[in-house]
N, C-alpha and C. Protein backbone atom coordinates (compact mmCIF):
# COMPACT_ATOMS: atom_id res chain seq x y z
N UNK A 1 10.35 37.60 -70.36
CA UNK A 1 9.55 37.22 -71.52
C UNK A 1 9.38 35.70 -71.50
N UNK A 2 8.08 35.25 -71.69
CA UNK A 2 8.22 33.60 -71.51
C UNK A 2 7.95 33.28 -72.93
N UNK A 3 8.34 32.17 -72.83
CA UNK A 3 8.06 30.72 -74.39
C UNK A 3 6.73 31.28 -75.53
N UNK A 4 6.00 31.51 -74.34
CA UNK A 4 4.32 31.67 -75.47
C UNK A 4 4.65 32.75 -76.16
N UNK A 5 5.28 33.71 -75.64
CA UNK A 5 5.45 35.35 -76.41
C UNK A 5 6.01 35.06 -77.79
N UNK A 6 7.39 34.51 -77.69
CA UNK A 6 8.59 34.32 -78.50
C UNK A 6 7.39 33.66 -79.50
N UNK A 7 6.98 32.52 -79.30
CA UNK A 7 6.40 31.73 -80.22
C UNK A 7 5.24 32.26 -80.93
N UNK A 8 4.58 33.26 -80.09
CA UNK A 8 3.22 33.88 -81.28
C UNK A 8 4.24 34.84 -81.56
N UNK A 9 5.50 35.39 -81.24
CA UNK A 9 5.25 36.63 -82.30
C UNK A 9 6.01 36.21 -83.49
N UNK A 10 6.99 34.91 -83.31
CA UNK A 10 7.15 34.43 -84.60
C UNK A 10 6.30 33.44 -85.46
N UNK A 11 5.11 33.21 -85.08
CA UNK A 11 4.02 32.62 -85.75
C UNK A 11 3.32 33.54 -86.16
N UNK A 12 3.13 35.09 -86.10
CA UNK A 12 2.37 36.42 -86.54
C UNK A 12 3.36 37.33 -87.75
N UNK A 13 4.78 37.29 -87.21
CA UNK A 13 5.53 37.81 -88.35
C UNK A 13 6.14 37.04 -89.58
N UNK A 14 6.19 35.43 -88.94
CA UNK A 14 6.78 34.59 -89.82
C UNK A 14 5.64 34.49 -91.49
N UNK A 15 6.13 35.56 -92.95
CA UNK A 15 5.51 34.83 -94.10
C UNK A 15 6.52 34.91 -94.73
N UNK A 16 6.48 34.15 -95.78
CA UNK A 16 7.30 33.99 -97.12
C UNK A 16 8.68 33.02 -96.56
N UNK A 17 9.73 33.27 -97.42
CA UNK A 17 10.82 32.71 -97.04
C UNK A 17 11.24 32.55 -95.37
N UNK A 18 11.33 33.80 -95.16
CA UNK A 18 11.59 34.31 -93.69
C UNK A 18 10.87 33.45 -93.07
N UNK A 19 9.60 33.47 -93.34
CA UNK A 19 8.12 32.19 -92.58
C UNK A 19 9.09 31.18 -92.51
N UNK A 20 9.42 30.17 -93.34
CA UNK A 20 9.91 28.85 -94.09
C UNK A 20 11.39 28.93 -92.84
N UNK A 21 12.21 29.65 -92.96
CA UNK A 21 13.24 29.76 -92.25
C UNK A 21 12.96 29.50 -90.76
N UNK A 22 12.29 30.26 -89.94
CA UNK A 22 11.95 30.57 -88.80
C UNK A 22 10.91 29.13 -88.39
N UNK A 23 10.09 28.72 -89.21
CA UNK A 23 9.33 27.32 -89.22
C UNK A 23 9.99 25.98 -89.00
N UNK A 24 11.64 26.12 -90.02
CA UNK A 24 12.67 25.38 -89.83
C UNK A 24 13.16 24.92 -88.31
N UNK A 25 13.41 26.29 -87.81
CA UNK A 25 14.04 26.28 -86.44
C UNK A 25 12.95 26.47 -85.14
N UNK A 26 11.66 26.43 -85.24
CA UNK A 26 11.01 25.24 -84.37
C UNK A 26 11.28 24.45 -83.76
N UNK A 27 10.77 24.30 -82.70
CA UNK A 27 10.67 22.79 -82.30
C UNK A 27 10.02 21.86 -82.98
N UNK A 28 8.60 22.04 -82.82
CA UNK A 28 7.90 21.63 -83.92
C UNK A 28 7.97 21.14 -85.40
N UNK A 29 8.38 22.69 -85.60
CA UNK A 29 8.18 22.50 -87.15
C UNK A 29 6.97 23.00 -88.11
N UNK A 30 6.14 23.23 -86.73
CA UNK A 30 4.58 23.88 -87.14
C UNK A 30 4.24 25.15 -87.62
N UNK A 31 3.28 25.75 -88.66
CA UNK A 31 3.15 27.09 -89.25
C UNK A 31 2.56 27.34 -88.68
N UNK A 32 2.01 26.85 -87.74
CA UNK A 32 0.83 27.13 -87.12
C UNK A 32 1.04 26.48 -85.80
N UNK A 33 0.29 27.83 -84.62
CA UNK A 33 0.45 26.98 -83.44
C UNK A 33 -1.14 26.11 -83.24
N UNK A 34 -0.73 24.98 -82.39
CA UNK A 34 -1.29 23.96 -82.17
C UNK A 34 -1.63 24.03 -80.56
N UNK A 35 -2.57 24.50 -79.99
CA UNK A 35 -2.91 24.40 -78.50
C UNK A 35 -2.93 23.91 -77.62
N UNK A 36 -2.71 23.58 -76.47
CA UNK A 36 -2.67 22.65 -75.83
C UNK A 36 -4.05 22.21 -75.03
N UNK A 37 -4.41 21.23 -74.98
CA UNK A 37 -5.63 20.57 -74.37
C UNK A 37 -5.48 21.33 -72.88
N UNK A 38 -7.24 21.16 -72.77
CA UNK A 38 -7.23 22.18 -71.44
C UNK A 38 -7.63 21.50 -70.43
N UNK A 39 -7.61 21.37 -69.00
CA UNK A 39 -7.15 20.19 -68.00
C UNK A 39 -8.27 19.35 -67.72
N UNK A 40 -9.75 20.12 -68.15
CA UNK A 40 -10.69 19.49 -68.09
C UNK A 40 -10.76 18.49 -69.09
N UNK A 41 -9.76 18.45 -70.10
CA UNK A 41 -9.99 17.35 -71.63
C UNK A 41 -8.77 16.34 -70.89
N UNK A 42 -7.66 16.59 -69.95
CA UNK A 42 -6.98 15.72 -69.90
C UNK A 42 -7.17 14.57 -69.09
N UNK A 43 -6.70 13.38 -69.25
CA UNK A 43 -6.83 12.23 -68.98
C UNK A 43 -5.86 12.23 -67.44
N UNK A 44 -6.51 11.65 -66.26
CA UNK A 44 -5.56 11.83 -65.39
C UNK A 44 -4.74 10.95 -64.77
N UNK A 45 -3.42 11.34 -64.77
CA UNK A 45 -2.09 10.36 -65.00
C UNK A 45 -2.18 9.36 -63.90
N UNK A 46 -2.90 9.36 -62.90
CA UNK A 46 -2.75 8.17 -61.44
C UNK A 46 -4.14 8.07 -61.52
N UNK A 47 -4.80 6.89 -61.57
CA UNK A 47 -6.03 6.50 -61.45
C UNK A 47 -5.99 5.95 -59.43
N UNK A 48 -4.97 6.05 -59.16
CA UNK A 48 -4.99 5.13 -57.48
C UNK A 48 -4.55 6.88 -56.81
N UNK A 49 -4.72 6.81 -55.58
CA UNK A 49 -5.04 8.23 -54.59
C UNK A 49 -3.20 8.49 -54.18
N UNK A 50 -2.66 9.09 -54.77
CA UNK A 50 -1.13 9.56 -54.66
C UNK A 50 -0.65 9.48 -53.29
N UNK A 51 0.67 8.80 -52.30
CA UNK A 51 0.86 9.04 -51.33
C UNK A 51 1.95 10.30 -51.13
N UNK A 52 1.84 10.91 -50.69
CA UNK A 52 3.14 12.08 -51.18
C UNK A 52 4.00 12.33 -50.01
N UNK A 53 5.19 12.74 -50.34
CA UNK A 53 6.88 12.49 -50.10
C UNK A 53 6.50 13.00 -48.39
N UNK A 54 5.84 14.46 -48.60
CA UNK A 54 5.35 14.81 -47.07
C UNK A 54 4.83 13.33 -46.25
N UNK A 55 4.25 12.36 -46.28
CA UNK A 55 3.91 11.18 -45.46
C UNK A 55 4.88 10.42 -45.69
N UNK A 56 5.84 10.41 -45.99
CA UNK A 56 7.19 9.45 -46.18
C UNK A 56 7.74 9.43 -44.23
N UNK A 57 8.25 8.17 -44.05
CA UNK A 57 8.61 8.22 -42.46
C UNK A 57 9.84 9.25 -42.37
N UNK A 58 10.18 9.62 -40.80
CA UNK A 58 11.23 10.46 -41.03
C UNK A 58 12.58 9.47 -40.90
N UNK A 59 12.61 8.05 -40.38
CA UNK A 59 13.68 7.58 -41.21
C UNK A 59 14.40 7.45 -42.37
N UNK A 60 13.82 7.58 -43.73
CA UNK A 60 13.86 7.72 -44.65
C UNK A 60 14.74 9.19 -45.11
N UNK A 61 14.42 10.46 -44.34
CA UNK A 61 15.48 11.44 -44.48
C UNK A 61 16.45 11.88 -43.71
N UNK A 62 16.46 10.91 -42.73
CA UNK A 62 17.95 11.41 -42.01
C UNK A 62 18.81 10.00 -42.51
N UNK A 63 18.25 8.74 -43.54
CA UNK A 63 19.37 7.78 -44.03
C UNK A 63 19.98 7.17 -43.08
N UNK A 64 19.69 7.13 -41.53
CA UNK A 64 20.50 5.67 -40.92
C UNK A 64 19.28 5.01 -41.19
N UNK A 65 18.45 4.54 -41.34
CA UNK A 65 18.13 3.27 -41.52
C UNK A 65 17.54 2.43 -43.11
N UNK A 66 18.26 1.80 -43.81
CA UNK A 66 18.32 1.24 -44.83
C UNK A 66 17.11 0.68 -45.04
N UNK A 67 16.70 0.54 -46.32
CA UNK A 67 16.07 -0.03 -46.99
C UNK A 67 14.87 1.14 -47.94
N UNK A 68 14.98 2.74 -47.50
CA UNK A 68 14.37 3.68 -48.60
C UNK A 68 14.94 3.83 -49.77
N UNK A 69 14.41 3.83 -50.80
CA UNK A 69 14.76 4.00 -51.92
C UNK A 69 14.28 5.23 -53.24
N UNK A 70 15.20 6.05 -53.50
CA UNK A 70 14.79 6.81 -54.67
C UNK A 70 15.07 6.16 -55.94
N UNK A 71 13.30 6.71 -56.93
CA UNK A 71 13.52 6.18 -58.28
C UNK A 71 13.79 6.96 -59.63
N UNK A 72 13.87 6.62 -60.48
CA UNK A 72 13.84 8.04 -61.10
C UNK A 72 14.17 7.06 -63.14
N UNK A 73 13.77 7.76 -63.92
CA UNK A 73 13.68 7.27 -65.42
C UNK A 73 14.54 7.96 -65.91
N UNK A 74 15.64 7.18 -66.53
CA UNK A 74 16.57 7.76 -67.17
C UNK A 74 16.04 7.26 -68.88
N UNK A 75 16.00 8.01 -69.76
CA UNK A 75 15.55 8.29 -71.34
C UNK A 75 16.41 8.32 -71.96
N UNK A 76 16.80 7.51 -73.16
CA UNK A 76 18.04 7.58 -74.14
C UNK A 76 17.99 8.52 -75.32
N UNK A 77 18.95 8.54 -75.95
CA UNK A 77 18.60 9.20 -77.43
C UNK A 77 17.67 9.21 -78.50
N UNK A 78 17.01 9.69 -78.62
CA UNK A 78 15.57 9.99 -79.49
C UNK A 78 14.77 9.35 -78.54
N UNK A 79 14.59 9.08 -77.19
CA UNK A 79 13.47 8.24 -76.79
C UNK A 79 13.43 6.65 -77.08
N UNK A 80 14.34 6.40 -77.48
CA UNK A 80 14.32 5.16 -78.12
C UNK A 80 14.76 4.28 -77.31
N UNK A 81 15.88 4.59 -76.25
CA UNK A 81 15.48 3.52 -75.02
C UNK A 81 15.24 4.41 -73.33
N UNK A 82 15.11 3.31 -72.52
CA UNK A 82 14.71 4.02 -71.02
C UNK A 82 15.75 2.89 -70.27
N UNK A 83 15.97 3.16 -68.81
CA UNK A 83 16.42 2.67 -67.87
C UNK A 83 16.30 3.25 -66.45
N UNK A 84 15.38 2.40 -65.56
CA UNK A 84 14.81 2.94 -64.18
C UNK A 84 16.27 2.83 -63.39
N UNK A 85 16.02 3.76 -62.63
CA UNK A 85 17.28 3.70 -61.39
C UNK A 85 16.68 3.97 -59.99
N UNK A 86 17.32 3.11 -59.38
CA UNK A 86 16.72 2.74 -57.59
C UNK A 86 17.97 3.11 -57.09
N UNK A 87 17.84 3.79 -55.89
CA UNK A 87 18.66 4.12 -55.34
C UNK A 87 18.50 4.33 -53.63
N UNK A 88 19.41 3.27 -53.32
CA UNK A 88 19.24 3.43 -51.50
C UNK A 88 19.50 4.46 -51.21
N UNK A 89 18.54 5.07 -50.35
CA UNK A 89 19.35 6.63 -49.80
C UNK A 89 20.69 6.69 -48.64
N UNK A 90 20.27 5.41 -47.61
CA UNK A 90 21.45 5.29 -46.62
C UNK A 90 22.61 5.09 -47.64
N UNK A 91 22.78 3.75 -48.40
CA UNK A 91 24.25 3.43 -48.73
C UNK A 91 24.51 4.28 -50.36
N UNK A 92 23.70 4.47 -50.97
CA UNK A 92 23.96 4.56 -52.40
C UNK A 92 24.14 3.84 -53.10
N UNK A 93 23.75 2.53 -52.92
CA UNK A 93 23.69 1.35 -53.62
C UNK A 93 22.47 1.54 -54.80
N UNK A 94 22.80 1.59 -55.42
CA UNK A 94 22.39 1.83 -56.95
C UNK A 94 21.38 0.26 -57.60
N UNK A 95 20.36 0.08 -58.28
CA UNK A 95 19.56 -1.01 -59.23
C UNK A 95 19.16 -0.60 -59.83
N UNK A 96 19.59 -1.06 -61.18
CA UNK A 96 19.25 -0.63 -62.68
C UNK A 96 17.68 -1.63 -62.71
N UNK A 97 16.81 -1.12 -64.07
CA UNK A 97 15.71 -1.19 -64.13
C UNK A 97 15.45 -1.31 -65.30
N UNK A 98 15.94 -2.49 -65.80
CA UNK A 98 15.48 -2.76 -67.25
C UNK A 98 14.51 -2.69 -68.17
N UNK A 99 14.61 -1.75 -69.04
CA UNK A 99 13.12 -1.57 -69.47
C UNK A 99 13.42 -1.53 -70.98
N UNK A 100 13.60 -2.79 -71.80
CA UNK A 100 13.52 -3.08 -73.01
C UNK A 100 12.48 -2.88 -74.19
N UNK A 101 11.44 -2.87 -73.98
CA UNK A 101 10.77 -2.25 -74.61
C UNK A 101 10.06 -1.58 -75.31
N UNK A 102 9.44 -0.98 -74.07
CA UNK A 102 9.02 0.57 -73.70
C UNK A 102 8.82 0.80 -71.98
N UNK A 103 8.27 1.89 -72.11
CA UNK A 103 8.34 2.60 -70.62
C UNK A 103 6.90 3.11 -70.44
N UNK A 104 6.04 2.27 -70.63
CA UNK A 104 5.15 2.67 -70.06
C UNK A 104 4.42 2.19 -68.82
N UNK A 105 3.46 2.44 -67.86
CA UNK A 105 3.61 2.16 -66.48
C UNK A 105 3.63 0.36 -66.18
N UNK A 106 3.00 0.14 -67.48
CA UNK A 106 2.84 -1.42 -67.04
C UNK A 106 4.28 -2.32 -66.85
N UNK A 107 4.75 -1.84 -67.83
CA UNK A 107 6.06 -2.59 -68.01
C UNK A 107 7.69 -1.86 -66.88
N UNK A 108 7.10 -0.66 -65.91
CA UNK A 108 7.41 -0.49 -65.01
C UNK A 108 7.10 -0.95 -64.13
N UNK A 109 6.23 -1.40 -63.47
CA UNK A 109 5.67 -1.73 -62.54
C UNK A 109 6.48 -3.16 -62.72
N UNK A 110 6.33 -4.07 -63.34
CA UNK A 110 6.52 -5.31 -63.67
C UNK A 110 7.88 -5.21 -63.50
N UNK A 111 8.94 -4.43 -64.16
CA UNK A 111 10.32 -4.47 -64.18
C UNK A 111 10.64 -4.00 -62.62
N UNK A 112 10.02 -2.93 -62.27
CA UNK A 112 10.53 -2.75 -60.86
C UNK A 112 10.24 -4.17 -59.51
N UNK A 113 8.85 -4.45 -60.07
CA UNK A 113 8.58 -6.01 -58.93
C UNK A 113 9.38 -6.67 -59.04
N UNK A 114 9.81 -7.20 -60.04
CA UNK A 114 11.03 -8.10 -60.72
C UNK A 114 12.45 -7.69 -60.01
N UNK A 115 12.42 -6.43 -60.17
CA UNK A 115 13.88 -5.73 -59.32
C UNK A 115 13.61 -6.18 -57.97
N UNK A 116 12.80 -5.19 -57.26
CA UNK A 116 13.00 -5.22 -55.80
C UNK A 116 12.58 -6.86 -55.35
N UNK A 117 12.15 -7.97 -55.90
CA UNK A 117 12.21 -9.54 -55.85
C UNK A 117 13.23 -10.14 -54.67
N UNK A 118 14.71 -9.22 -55.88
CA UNK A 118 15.61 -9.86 -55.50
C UNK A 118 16.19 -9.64 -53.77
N UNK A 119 15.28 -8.65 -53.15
CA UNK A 119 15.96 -7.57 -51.77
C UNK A 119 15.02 -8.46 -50.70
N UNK A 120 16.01 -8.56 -49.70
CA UNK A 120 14.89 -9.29 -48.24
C UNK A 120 13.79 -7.89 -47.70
N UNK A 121 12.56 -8.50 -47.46
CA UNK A 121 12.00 -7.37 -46.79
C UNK A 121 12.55 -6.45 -46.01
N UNK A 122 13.38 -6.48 -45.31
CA UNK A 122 14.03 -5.50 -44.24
C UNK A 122 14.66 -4.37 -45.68
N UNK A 123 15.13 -4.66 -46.37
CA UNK A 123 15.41 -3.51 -47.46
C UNK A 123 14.39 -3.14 -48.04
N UNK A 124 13.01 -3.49 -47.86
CA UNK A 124 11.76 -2.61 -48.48
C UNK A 124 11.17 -2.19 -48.39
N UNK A 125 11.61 -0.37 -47.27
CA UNK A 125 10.71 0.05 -46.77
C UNK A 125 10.32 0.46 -47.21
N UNK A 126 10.28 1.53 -48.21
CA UNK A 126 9.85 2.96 -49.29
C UNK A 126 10.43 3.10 -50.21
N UNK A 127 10.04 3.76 -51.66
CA UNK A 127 10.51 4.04 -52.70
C UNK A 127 9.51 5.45 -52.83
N UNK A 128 10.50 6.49 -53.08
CA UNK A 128 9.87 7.50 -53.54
C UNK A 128 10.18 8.22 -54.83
N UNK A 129 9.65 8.37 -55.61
CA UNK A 129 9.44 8.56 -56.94
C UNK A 129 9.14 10.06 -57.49
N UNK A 130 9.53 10.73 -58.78
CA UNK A 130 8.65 11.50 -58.95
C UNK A 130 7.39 11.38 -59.72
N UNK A 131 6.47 12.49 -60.22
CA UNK A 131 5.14 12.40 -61.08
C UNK A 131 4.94 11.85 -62.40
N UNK A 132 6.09 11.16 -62.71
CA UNK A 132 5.52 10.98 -64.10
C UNK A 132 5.14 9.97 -64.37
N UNK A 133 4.48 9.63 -65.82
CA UNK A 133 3.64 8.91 -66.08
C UNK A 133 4.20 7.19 -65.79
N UNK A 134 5.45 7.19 -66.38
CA UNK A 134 6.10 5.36 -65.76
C UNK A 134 5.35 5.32 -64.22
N UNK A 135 4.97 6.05 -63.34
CA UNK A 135 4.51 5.39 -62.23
C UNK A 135 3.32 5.36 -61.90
N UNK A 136 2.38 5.49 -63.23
CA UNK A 136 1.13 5.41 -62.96
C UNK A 136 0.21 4.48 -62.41
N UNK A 137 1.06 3.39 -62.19
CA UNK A 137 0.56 2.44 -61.70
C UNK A 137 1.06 1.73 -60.59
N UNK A 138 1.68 2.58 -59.40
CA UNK A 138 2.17 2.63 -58.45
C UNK A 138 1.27 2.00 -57.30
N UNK A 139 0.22 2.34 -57.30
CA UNK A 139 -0.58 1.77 -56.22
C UNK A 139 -0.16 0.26 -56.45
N UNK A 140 -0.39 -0.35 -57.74
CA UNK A 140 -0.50 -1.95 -58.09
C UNK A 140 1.07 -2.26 -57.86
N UNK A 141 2.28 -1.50 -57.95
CA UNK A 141 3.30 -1.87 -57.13
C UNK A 141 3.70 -2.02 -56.18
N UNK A 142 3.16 -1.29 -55.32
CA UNK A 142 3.30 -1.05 -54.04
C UNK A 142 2.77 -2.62 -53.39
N UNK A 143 1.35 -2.82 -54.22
CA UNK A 143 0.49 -3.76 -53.53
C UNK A 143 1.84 -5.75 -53.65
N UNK A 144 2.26 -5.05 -54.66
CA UNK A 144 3.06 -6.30 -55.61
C UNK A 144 4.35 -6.79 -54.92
N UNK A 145 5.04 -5.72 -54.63
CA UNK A 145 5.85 -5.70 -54.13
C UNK A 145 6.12 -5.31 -52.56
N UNK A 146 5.04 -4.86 -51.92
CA UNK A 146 4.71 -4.97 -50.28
C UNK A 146 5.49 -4.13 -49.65
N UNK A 147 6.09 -2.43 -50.67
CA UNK A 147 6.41 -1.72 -50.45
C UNK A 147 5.72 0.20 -50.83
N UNK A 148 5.15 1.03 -49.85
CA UNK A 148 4.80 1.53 -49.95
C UNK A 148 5.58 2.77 -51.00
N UNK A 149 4.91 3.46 -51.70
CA UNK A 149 5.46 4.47 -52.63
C UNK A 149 4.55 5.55 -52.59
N UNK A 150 5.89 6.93 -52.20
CA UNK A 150 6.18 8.07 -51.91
C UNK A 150 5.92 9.33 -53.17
N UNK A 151 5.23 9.87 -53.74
CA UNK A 151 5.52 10.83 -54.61
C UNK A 151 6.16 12.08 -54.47
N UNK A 152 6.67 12.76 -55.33
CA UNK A 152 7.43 14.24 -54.88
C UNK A 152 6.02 15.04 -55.46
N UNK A 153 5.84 16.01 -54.59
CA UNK A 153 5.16 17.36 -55.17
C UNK A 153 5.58 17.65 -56.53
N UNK A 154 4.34 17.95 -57.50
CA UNK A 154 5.00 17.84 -58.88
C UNK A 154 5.59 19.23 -59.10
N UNK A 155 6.26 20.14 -58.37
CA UNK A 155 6.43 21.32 -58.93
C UNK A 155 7.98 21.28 -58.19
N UNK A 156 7.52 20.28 -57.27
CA UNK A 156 9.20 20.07 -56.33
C UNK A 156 10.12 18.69 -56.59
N UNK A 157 10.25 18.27 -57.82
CA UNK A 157 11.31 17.25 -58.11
C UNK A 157 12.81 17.12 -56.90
N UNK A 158 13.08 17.90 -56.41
CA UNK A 158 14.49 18.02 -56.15
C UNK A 158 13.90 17.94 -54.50
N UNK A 159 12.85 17.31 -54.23
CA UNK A 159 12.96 16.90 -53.38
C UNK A 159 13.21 15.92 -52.72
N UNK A 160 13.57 14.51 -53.70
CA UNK A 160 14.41 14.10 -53.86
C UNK A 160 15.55 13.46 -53.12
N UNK A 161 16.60 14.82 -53.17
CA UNK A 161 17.62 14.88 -52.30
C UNK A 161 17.72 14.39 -51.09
């Protein structure tokens, strides 16, 4: 049984108190469901041509040779703060990614140039990332920072690894 079921059939049986109760424990909160925009109305998240994880070199997954890097957005409580994480794949050397803020691509892009600044070119070969929106502006990093960036297939996060 998936999500949509559960949710119309308690948006069809939910009236009166029972309604009010069941409305409570929402996600939402909504009496009503609210639709989701359909892909032709949506706005699309990379305006620059995606390089994806498949064209990543094969140094990069067997980890002897340093300088690839995975990224990834870590989100705080209520959304209220963020923090990027870089991560060498050879050593596991870890760079936090300050993002005071907000987290949206501009102020990623900028915080990550700022990061990888501090690394000699020989540590900047690749960063591969997943789909979401903080990297929408990846092409203009890449260009910034003179390191090419990798996307994961958006259905395959855990590729990753």
């Amino acid at each position: 049984m998936c999500h949509e079921t559960i949710y119309q059939a308690l948006y069809v049986q939910g009236r009166g108190e029972l309604g009010r109760e069941l409305t409570r424990a929402l996600r939402t909160g909504r009496t009503m469901r609210k639709p989701r925009r359909l892909a032709q109305q949506r706005q699309p998240r990379y305006s620059a041509p995606m390089v994806m994880i498949s064209e990543r070199p094969a140094e990069a997954d067997d980890r002897a040779v340093p300088g690839h890097w995975e990224g990834d957005l870590i989100i705080g409580k209520n959304q209220a703060s963020a923090i990027g994480t870089l991560v060498e794949r050879g050593t596991r050397y870890v760079m936090l990614v300050h993002l005071p803020i907000d987290r949206t691509a501009e102020r990623m892009r900028d915080a990550q140039v700022e990061t990888m600044a501090t690394l000699p070119a020989q540590l900047k070969r690749s960063l591969t990332w997943d789909q979401g929106s903080e990297m929408g502006r990846h092409h203009e990093f890449s260009i910034a920072a003179d390191m090419p960036v990798h996307l994961c297939d958006i259905v395959t996060p855990s590729l990753l690894n």
